[in-house]
C-alpha atoms as a PDB file:
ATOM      1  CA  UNK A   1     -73.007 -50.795 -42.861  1.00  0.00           C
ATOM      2  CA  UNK A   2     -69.666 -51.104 -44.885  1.00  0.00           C
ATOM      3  CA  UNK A   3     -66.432 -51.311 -43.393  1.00  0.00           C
ATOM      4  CA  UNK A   4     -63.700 -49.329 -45.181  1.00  0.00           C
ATOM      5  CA  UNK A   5     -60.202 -51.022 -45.124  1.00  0.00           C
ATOM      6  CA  UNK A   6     -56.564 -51.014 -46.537  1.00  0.00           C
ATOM      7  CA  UNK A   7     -54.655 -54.657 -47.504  1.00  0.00           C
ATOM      8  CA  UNK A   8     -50.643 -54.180 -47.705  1.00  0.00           C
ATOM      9  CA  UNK A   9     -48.243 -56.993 -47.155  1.00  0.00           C
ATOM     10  CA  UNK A  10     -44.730 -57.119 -45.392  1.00  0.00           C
ATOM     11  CA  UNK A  11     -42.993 -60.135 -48.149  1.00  0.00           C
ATOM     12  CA  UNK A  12     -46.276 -62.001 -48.360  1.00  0.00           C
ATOM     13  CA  UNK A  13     -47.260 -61.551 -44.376  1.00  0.00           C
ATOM     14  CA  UNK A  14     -50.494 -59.550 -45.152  1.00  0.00           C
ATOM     15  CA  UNK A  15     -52.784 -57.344 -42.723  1.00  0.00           C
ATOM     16  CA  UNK A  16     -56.384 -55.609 -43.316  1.00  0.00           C
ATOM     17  CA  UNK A  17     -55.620 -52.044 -41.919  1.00  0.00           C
ATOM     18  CA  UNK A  18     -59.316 -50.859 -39.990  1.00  0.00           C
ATOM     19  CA  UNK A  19     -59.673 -47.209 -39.490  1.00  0.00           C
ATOM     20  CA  UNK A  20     -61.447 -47.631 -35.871  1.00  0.00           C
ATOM     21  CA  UNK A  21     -64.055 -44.706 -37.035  1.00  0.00           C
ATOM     22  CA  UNK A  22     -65.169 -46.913 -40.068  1.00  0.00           C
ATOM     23  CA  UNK A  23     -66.299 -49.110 -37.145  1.00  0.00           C
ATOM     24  CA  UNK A  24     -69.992 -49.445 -36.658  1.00  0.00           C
ATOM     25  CA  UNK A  25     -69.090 -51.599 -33.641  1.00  0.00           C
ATOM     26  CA  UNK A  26     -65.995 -53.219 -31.511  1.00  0.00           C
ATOM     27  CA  UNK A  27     -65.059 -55.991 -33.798  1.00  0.00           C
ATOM     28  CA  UNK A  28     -66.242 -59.714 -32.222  1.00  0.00           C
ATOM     29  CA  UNK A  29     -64.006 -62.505 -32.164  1.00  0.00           C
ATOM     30  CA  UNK A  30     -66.286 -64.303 -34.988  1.00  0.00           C
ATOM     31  CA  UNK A  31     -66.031 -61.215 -37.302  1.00  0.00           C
ATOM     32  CA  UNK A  32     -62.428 -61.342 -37.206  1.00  0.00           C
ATOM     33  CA  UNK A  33     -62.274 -65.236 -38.148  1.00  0.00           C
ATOM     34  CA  UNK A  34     -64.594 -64.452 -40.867  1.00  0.00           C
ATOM     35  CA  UNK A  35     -63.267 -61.117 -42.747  1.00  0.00           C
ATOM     36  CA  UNK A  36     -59.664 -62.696 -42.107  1.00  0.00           C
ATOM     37  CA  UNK A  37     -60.796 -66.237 -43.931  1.00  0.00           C
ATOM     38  CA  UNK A  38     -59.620 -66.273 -47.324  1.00  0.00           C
ATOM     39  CA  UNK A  39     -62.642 -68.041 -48.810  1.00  0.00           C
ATOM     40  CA  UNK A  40     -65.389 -66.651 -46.881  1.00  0.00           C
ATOM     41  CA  UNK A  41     -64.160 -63.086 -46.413  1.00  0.00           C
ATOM     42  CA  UNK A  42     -61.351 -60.907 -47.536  1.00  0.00           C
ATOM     43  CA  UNK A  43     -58.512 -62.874 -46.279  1.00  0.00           C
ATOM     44  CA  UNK A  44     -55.359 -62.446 -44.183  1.00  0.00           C
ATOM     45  CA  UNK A  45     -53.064 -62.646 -41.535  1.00  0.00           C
ATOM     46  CA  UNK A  46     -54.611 -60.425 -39.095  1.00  0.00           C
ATOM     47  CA  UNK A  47     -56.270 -57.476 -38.697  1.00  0.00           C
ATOM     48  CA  UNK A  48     -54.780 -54.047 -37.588  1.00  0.00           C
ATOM     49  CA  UNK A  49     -56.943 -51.645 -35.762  1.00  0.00           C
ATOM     50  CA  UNK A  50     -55.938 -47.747 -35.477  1.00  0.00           C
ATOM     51  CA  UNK A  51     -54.825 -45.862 -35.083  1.00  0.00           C
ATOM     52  CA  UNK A  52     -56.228 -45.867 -31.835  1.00  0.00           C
ATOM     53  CA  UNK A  53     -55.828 -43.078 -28.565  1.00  0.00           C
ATOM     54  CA  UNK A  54     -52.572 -43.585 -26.570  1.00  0.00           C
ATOM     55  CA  UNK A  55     -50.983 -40.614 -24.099  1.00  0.00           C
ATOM     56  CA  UNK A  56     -47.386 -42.164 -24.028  1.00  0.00           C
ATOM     57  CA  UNK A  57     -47.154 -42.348 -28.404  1.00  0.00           C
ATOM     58  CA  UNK A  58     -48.811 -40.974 -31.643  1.00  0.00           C
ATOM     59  CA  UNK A  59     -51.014 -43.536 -31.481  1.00  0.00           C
ATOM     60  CA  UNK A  60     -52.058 -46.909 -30.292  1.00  0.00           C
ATOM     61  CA  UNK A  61     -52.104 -49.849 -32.346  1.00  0.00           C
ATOM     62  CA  UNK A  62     -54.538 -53.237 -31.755  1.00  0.00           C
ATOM     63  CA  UNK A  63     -53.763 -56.253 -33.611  1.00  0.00           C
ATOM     64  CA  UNK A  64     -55.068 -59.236 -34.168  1.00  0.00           C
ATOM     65  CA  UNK A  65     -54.694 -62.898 -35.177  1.00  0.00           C
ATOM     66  CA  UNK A  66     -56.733 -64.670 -37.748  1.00  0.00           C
ATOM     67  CA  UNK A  67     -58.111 -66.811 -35.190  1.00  0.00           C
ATOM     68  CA  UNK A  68     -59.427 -63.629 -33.343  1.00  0.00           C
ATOM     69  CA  UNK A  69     -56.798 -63.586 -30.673  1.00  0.00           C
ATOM     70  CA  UNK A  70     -54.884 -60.517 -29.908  1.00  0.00           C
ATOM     71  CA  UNK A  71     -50.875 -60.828 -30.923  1.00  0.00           C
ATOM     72  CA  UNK A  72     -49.087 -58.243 -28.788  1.00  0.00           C
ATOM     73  CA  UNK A  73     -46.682 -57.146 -30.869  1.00  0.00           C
ATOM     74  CA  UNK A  74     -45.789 -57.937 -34.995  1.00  0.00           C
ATOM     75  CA  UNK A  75     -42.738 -56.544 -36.632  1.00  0.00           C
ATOM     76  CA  UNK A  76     -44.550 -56.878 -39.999  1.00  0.00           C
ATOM     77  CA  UNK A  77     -47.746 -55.473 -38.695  1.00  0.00           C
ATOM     78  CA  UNK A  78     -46.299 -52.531 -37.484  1.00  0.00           C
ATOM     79  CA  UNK A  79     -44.228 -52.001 -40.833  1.00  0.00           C
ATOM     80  CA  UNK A  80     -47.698 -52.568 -42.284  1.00  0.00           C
ATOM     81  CA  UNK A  81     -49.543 -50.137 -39.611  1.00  0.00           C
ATOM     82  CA  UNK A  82     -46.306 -47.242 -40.358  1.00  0.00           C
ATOM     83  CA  UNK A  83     -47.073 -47.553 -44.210  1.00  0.00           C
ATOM     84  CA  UNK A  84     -51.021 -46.913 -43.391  1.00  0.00           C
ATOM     85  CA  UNK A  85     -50.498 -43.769 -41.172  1.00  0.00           C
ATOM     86  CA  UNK A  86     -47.948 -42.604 -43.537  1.00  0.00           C
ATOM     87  CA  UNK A  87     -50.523 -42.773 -46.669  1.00  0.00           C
ATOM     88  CA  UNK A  88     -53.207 -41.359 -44.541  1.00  0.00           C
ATOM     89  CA  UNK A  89     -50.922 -38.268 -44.335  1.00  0.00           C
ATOM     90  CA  UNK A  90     -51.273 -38.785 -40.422  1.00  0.00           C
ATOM     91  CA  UNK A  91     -47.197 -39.243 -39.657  1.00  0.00           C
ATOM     92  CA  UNK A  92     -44.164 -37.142 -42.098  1.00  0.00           C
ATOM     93  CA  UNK A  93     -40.862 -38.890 -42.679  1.00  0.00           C
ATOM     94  CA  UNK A  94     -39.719 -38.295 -39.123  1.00  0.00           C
ATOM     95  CA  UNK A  95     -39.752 -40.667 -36.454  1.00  0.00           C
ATOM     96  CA  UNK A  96     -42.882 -41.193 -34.537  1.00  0.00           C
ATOM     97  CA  UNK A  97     -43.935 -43.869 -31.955  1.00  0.00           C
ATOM     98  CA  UNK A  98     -47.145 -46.791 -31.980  1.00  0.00           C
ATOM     99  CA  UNK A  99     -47.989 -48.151 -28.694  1.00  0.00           C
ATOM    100  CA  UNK A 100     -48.859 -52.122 -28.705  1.00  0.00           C
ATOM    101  CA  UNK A 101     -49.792 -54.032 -25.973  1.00  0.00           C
ATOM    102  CA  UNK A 102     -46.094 -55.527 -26.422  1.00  0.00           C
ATOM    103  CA  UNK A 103     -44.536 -52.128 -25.717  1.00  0.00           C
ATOM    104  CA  UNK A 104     -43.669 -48.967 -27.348  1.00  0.00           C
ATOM    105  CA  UNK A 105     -41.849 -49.246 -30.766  1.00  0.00           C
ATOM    106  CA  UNK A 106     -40.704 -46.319 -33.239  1.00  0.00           C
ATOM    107  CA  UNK A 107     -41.046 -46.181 -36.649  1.00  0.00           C
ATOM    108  CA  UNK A 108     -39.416 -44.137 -39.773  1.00  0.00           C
ATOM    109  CA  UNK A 109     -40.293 -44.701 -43.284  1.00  0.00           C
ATOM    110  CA  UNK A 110     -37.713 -45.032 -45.916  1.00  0.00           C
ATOM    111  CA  UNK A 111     -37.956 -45.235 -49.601  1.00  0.00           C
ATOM    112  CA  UNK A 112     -41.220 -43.631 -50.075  1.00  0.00           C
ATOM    113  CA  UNK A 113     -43.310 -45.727 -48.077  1.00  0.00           C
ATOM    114  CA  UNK A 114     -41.773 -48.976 -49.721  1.00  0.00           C
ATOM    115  CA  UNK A 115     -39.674 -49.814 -46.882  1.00  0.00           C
ATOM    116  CA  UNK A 116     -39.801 -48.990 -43.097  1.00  0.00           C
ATOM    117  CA  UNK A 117     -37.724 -49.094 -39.943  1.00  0.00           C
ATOM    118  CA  UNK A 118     -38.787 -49.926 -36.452  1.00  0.00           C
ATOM    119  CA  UNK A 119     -37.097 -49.649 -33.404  1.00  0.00           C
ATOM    120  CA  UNK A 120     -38.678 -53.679 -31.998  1.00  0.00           C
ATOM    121  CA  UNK A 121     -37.484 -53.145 -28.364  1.00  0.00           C
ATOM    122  CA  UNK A 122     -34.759 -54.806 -25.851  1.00  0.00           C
ATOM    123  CA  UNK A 123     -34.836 -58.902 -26.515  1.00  0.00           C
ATOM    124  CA  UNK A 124     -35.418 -60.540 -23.523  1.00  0.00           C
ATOM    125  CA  UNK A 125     -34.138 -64.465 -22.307  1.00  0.00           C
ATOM    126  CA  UNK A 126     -35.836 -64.411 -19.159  1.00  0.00           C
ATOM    127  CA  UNK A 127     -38.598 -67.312 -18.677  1.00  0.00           C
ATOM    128  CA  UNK A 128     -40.526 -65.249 -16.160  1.00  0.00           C
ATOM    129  CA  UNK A 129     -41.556 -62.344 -18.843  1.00  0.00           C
ATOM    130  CA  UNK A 130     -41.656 -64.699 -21.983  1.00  0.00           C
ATOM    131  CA  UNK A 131     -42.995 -66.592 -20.024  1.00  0.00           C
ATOM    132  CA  UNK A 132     -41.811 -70.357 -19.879  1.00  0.00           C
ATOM    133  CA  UNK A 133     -42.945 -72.812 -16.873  1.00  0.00           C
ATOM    134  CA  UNK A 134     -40.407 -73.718 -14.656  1.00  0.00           C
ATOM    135  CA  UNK A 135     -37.756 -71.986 -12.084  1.00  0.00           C
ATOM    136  CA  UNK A 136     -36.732 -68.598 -13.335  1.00  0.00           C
ATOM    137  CA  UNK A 137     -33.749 -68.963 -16.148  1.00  0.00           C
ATOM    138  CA  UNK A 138     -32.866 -68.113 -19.524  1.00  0.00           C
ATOM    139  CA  UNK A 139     -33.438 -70.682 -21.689  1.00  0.00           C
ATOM    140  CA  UNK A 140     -30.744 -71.499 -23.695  1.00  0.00           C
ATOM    141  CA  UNK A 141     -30.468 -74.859 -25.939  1.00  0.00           C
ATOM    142  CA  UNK A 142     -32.834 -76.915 -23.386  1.00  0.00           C
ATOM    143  CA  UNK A 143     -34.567 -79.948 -24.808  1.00  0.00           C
ATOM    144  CA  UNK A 144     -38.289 -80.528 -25.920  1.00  0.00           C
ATOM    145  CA  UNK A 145     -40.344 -83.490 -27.237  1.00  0.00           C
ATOM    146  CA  UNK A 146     -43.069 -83.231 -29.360  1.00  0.00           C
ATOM    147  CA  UNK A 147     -44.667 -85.438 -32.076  1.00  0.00           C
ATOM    148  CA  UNK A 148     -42.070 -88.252 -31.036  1.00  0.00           C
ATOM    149  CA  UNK A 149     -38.883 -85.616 -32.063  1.00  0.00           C
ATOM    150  CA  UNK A 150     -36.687 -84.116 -29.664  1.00  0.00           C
ATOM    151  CA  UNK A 151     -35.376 -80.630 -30.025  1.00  0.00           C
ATOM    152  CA  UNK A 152     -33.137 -78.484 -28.787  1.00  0.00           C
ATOM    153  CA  UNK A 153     -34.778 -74.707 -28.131  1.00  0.00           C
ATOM    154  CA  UNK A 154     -33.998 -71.259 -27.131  1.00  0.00           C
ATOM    155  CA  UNK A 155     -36.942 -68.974 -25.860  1.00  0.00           C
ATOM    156  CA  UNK A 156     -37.057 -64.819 -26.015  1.00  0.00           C
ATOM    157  CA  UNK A 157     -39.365 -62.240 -25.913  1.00  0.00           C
ATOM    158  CA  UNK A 158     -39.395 -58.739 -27.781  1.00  0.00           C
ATOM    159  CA  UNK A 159     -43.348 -58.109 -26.474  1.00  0.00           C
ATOM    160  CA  UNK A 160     -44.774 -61.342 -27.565  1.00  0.00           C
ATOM    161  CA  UNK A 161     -43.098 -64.932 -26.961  1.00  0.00           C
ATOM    162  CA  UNK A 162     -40.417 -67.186 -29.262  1.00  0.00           C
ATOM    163  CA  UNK A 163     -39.352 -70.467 -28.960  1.00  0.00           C
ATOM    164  CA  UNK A 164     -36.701 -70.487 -31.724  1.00  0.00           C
ATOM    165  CA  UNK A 165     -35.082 -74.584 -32.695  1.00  0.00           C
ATOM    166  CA  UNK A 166     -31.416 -74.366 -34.066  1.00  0.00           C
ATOM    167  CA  UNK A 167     -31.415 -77.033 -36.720  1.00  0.00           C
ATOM    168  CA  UNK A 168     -28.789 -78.055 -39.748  1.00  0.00           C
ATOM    169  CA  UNK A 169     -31.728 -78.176 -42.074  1.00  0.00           C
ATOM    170  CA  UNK A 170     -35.476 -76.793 -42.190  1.00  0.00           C
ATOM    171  CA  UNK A 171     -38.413 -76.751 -44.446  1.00  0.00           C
ATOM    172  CA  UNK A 172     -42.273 -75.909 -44.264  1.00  0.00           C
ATOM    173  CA  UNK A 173     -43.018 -79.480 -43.827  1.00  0.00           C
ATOM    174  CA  UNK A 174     -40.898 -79.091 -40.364  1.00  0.00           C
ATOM    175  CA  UNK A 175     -43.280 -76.018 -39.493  1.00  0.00           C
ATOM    176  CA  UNK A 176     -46.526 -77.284 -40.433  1.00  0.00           C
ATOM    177  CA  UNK A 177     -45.779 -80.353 -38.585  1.00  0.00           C
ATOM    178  CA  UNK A 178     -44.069 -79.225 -35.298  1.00  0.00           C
ATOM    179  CA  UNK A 179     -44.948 -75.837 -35.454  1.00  0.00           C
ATOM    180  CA  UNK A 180     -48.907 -76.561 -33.686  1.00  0.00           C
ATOM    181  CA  UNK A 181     -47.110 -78.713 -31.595  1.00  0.00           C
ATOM    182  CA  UNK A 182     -44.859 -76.680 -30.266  1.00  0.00           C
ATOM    183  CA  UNK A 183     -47.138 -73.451 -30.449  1.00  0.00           C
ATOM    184  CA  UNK A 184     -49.454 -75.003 -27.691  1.00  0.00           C
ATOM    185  CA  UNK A 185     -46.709 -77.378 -25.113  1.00  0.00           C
ATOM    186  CA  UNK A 186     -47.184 -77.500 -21.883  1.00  0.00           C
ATOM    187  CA  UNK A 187     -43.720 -75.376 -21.310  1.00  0.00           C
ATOM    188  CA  UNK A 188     -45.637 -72.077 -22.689  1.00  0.00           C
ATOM    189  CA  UNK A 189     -48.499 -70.906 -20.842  1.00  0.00           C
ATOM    190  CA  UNK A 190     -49.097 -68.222 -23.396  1.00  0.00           C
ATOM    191  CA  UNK A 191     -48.524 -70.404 -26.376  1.00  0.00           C
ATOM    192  CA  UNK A 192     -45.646 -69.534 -27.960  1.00  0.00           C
ATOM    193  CA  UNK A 193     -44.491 -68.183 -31.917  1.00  0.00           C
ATOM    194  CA  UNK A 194     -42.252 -70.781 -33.052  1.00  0.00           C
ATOM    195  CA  UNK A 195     -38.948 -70.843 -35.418  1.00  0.00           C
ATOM    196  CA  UNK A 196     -37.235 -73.299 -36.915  1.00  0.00           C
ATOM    197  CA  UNK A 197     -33.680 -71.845 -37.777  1.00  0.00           C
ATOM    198  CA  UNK A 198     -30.733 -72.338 -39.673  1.00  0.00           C
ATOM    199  CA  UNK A 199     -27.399 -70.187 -39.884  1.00  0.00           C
ATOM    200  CA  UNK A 200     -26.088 -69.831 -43.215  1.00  0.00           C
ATOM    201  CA  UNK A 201     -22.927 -67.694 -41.755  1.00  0.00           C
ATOM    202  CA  UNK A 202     -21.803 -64.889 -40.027  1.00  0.00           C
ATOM    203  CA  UNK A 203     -24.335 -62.386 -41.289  1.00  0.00           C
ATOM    204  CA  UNK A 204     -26.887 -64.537 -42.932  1.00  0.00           C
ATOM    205  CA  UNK A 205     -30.060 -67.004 -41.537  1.00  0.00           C
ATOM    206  CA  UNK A 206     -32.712 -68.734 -42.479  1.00  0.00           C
ATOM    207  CA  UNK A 207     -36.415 -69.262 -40.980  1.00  0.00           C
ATOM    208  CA  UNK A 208     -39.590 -70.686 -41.303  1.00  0.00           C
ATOM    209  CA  UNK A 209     -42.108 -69.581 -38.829  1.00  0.00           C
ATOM    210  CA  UNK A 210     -45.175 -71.453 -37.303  1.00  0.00           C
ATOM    211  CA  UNK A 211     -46.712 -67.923 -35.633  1.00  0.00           C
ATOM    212  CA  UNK A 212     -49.407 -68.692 -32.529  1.00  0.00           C
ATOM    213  CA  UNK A 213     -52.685 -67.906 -33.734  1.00  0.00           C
ATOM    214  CA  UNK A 214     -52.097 -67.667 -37.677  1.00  0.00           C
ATOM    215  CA  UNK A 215     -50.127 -70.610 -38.658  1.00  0.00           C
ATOM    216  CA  UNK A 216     -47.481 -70.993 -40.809  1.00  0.00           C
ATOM    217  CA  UNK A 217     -46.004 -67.350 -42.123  1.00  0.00           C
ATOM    218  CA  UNK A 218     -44.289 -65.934 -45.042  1.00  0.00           C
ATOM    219  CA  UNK A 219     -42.082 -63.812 -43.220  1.00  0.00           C
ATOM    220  CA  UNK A 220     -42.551 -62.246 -39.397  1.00  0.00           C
ATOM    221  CA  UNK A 221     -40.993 -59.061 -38.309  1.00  0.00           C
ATOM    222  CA  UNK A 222     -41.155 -60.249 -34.327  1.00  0.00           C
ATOM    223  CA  UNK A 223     -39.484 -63.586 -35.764  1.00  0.00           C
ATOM    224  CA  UNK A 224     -36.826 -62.612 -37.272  1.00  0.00           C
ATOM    225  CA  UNK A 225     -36.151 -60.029 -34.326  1.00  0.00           C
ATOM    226  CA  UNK A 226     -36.169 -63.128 -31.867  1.00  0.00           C
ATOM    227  CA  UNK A 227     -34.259 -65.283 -34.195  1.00  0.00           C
ATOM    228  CA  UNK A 228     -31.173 -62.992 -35.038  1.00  0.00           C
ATOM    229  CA  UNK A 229     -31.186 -62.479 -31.359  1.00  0.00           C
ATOM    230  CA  UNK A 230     -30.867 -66.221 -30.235  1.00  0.00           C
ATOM    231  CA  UNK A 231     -28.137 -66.415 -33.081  1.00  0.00           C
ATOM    232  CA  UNK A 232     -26.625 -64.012 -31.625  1.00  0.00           C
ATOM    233  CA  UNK A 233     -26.742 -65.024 -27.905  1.00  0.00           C
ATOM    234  CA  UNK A 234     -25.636 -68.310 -29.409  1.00  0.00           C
ATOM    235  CA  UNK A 235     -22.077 -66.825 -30.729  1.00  0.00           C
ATOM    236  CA  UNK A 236     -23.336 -67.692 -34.024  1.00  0.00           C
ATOM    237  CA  UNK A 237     -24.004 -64.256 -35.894  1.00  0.00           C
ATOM    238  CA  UNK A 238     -22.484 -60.750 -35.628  1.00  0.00           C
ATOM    239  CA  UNK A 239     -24.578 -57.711 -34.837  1.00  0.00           C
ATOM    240  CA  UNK A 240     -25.636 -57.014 -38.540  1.00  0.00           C
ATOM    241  CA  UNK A 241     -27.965 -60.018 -39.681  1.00  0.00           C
ATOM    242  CA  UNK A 242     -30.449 -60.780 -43.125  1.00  0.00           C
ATOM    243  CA  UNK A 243     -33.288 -63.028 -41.791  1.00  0.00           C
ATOM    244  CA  UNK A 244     -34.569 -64.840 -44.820  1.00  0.00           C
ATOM    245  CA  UNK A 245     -37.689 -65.827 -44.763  1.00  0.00           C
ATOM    246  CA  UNK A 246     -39.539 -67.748 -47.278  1.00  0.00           C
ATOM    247  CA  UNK A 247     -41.683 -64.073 -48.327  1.00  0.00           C
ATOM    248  CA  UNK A 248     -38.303 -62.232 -48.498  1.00  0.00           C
ATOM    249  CA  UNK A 249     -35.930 -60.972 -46.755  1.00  0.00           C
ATOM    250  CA  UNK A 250     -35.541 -58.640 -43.139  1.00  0.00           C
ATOM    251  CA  UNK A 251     -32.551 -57.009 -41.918  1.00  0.00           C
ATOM    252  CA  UNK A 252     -32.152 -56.880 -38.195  1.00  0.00           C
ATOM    253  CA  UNK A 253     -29.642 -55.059 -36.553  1.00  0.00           C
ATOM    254  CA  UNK A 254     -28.499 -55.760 -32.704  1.00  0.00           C
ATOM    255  CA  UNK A 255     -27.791 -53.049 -31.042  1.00  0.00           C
ATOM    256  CA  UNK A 256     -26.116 -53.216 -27.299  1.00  0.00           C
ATOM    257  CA  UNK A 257     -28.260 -55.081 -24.464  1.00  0.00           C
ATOM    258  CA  UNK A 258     -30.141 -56.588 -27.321  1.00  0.00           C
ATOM    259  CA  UNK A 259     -31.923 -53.848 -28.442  1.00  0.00           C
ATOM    260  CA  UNK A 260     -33.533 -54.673 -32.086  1.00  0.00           C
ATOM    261  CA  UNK A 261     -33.925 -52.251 -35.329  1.00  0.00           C
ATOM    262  CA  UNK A 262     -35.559 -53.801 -38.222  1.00  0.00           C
ATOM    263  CA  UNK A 263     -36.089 -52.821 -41.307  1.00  0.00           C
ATOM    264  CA  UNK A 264     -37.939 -54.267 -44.304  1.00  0.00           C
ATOM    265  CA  UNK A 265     -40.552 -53.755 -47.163  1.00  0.00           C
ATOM    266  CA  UNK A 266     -44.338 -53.171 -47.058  1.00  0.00           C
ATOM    267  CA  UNK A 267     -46.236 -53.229 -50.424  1.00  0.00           C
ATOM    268  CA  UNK A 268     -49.604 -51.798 -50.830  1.00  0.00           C
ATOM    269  CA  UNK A 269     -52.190 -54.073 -52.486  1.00  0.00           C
ATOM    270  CA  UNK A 270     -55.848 -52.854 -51.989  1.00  0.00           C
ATOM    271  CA  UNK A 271     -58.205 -50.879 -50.382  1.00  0.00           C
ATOM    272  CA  UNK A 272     -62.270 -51.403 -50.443  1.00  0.00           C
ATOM    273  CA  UNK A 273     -65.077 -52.402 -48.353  1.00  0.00           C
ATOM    274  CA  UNK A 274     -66.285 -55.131 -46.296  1.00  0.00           C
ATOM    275  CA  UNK A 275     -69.756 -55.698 -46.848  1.00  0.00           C
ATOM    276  CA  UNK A 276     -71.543 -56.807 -43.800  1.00  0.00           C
ATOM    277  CA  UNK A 277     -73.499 -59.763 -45.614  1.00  0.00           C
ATOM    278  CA  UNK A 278     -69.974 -62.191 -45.030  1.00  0.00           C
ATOM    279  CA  UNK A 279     -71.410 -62.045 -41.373  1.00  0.00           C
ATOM    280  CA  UNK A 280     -74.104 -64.202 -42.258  1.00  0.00           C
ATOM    281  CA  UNK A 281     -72.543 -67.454 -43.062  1.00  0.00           C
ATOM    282  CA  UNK A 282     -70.939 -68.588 -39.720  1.00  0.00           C
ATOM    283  CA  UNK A 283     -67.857 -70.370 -39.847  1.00  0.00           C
ATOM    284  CA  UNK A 284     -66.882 -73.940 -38.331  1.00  0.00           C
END
């Protein structure tokens, strides 16, 4: 049968929204790949499924990678999910709360629907829950080779895991190249979101994001959490900071124990169905 779904994106990071009763079925690995390819299905970043039952929030959110993992947590994704359950008249203006399996978040809309705040969670340093091999530490401006380059890196974790590169410069050709690299060293048992960053000043940065399991990004809610919080940790940016990111741009604020709001757009772009004959032609 047809699937129903929703497309928005958060500055060019875009998500299918799944309603988990227009399901005929869990969703396989393979089905994800395909209706997330963007020549042999609809095409995106990932796939949000809910809302879904939870006892601790208003709902439960699932999301997934284009590559049919599960991501734990995405700041743009749950922008994204907000927007969805605000249009399906499911949630008001007030503040409600998504579980993910990176930890409960809360979310407001703002500006009609055109912009939304989330509450990310506490930023954590600590290798153990990020996790990065080794003795237990924070890892702060350690080294790393890959692809015959050293780096220096900071790790965090707001739900899901960073490994963010202080450089002068960056690019996309940085990301595409170290950004697999990186994404799958030894040093990250989970694999790892990666972010090449550069401060512009006080209140400003700059990323480009290699995210584990979708590749290079547009712009990343979780990112720019992670990266405004290394900054931060760093000495290098106050507690109000614009993350730009090659979509657009994010504010993050830092609140005390590094506790992350973030704000930032979500446009919505389509809604149809997915007709079950893409499931025929299998992908590589």
């Amino acid at each position: 049968m047809n699937t129903a779904f929703t497309k928005y994106h958060a500055l060019g990071n875009d998500y299918i929204v799944i309603h988990p009763k227009d399901l005929p079925a869990p969703l396989t690995t393979e089905q994800v790949r395909t209706i997330c390819h963007r020549n042999f299905g609809v095409g995106s970043d990932g796939i949000l499924l809910g809302p879904l039952p939870s006892t601790t929030a208003k709902c439960a959110l699932k999301i997934y990678n284009p590559d049919g993992s599960i991501a734990e947590k995405s700041g743009n994704g749950l922008r994204i999910f907000s927007r969805f359950l605000w249009d399906s008249k499911l949630v008001g203006n007030e503040e409600f709360a998504i579980q993910t399996d990176g930890g409960l978040v809360r979310s407001t809309i703002l500006d009609g629907g055109r912009s939304v705040r989330v509450e990310m969670g506490r930023v954590s340093f600590d290798s153990t829950k990020i996790p990065v091999a080794g003795a237990a530490r924070e890892v702060i401006n350690e080294k790393i080779s890959v692809g015959g380059r050293e780096f220096t890196y900071c790790t965090a974790t707001i739900g899901n895991p960073h490994c963010v590169l202080p450089l002068p410069e960056i690019n996309a050709k940085l990301a595409h190249e170290y950004g697999p690299l990186l994404e799958t060293h030894a040093n990250f048992p989970r694999k790892t979101n990666v972010q090449f960053l550069k401060v512009l000043d006080r209140a400003n940065i700059q990323i480009e994001i290699w995210e584990r399991g979708a590749g290079y990004t547009l712009a990343s809610g979780s990112s720019s959490s992670a990266s405004a919080a290394v900054a931060h940790k760093l000495g290098l940016v106050d507690n109000n900071v614009t993350v730009h990111c090659p979509g657009g741009d994010i504010q993050i604020e830092i609140r005390a124990g590094f506790d992350i709001l973030m704000t930032g757009s979500v446009t919505r772009v389509a809604e149809g169905v997915i007709c079950p004959e893409i499931f025929s032609v299998k992908l590589a």
